[in-house]
PDB file of N, CA and C in Angstrom:
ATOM      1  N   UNK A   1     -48.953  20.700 -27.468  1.00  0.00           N
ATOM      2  CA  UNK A   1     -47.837  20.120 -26.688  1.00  0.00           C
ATOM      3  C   UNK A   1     -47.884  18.598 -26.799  1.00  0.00           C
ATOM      4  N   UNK A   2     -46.949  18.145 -27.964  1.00  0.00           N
ATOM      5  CA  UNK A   2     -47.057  16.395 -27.563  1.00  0.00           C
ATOM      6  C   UNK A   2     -46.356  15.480 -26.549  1.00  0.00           C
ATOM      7  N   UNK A   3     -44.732  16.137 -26.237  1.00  0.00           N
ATOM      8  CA  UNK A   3     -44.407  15.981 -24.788  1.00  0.00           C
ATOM      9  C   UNK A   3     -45.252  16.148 -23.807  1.00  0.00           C
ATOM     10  N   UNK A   4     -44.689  15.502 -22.259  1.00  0.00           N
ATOM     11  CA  UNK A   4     -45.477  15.745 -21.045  1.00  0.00           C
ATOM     12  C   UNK A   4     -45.206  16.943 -20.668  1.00  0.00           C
ATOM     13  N   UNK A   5     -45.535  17.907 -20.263  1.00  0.00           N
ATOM     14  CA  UNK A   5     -45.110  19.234 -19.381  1.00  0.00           C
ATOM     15  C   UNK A   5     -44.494  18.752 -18.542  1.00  0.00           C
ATOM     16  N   UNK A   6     -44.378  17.972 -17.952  1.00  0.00           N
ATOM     17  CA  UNK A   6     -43.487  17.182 -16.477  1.00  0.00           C
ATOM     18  C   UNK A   6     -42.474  17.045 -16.908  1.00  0.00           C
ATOM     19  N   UNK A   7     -42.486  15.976 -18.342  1.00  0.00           N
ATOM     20  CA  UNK A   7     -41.445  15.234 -18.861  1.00  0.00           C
ATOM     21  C   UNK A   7     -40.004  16.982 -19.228  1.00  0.00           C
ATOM     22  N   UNK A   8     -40.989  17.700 -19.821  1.00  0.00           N
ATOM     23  CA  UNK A   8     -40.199  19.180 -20.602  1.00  0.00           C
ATOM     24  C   UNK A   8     -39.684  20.009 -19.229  1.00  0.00           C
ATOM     25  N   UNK A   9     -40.930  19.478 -18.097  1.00  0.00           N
ATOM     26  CA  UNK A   9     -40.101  20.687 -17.082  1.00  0.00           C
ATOM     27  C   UNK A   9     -39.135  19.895 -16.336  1.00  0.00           C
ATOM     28  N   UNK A  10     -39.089  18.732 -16.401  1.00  0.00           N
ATOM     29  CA  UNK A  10     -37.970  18.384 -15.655  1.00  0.00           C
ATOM     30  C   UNK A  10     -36.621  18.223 -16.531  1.00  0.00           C
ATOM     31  N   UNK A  11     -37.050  18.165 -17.448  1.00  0.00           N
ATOM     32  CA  UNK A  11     -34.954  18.413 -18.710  1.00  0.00           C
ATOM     33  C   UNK A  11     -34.945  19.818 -18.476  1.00  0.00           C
ATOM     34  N   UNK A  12     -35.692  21.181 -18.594  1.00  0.00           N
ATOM     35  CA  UNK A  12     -35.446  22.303 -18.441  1.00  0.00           C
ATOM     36  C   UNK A  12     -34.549  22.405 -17.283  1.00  0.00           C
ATOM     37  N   UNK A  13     -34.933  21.970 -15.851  1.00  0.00           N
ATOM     38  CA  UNK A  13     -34.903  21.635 -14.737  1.00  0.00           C
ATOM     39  C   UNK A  13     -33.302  21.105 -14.299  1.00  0.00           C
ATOM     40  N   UNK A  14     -33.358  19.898 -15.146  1.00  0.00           N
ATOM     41  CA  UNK A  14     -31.950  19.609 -15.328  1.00  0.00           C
ATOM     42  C   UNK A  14     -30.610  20.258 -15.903  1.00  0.00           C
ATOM     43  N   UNK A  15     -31.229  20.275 -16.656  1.00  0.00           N
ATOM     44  CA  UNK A  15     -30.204  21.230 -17.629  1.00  0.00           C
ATOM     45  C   UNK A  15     -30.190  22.620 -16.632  1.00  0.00           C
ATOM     46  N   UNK A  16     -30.701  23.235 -16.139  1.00  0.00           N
ATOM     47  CA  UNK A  16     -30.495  24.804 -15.383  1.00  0.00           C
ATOM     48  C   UNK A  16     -29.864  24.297 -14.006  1.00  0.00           C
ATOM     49  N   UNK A  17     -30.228  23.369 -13.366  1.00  0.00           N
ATOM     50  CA  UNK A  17     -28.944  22.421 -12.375  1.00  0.00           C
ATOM     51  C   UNK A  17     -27.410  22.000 -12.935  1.00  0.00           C
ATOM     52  N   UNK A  18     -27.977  21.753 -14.188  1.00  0.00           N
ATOM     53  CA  UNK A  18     -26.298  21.177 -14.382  1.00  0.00           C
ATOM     54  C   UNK A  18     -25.396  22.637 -15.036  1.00  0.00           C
ATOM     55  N   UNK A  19     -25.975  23.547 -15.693  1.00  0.00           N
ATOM     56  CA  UNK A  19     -25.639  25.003 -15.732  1.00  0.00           C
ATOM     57  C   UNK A  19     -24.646  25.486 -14.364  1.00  0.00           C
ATOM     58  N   UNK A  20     -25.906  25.657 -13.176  1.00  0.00           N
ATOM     59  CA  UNK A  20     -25.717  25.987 -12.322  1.00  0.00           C
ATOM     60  C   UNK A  20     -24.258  25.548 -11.359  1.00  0.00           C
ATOM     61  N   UNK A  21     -24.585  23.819 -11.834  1.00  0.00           N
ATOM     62  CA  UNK A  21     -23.374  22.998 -10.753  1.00  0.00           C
ATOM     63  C   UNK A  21     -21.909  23.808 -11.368  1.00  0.00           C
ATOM     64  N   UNK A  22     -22.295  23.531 -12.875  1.00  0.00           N
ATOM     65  CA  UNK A  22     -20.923  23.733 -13.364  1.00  0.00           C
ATOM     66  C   UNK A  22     -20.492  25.643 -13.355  1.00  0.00           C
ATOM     67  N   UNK A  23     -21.425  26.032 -12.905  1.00  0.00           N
ATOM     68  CA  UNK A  23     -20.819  27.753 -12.704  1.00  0.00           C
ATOM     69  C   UNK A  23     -20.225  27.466 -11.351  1.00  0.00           C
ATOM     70  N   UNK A  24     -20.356  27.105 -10.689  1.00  0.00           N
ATOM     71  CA  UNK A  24     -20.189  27.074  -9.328  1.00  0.00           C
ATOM     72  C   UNK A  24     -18.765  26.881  -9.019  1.00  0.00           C
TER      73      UNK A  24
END
């Protein structure tokens, strides 16, 4: 893993929020 795990879980993170906002 050369990314941070923090850095990867928080774009995952984002991206499944901004998914989410826009189903809504």
């Amino acid at each position: 893993m050369t990314a941070l795990p923090l850095e990867k879980a928080r774009q995952i993170i984002d991206a499944a929020f901004a998914k989410g906002s826009d189903l809504k």
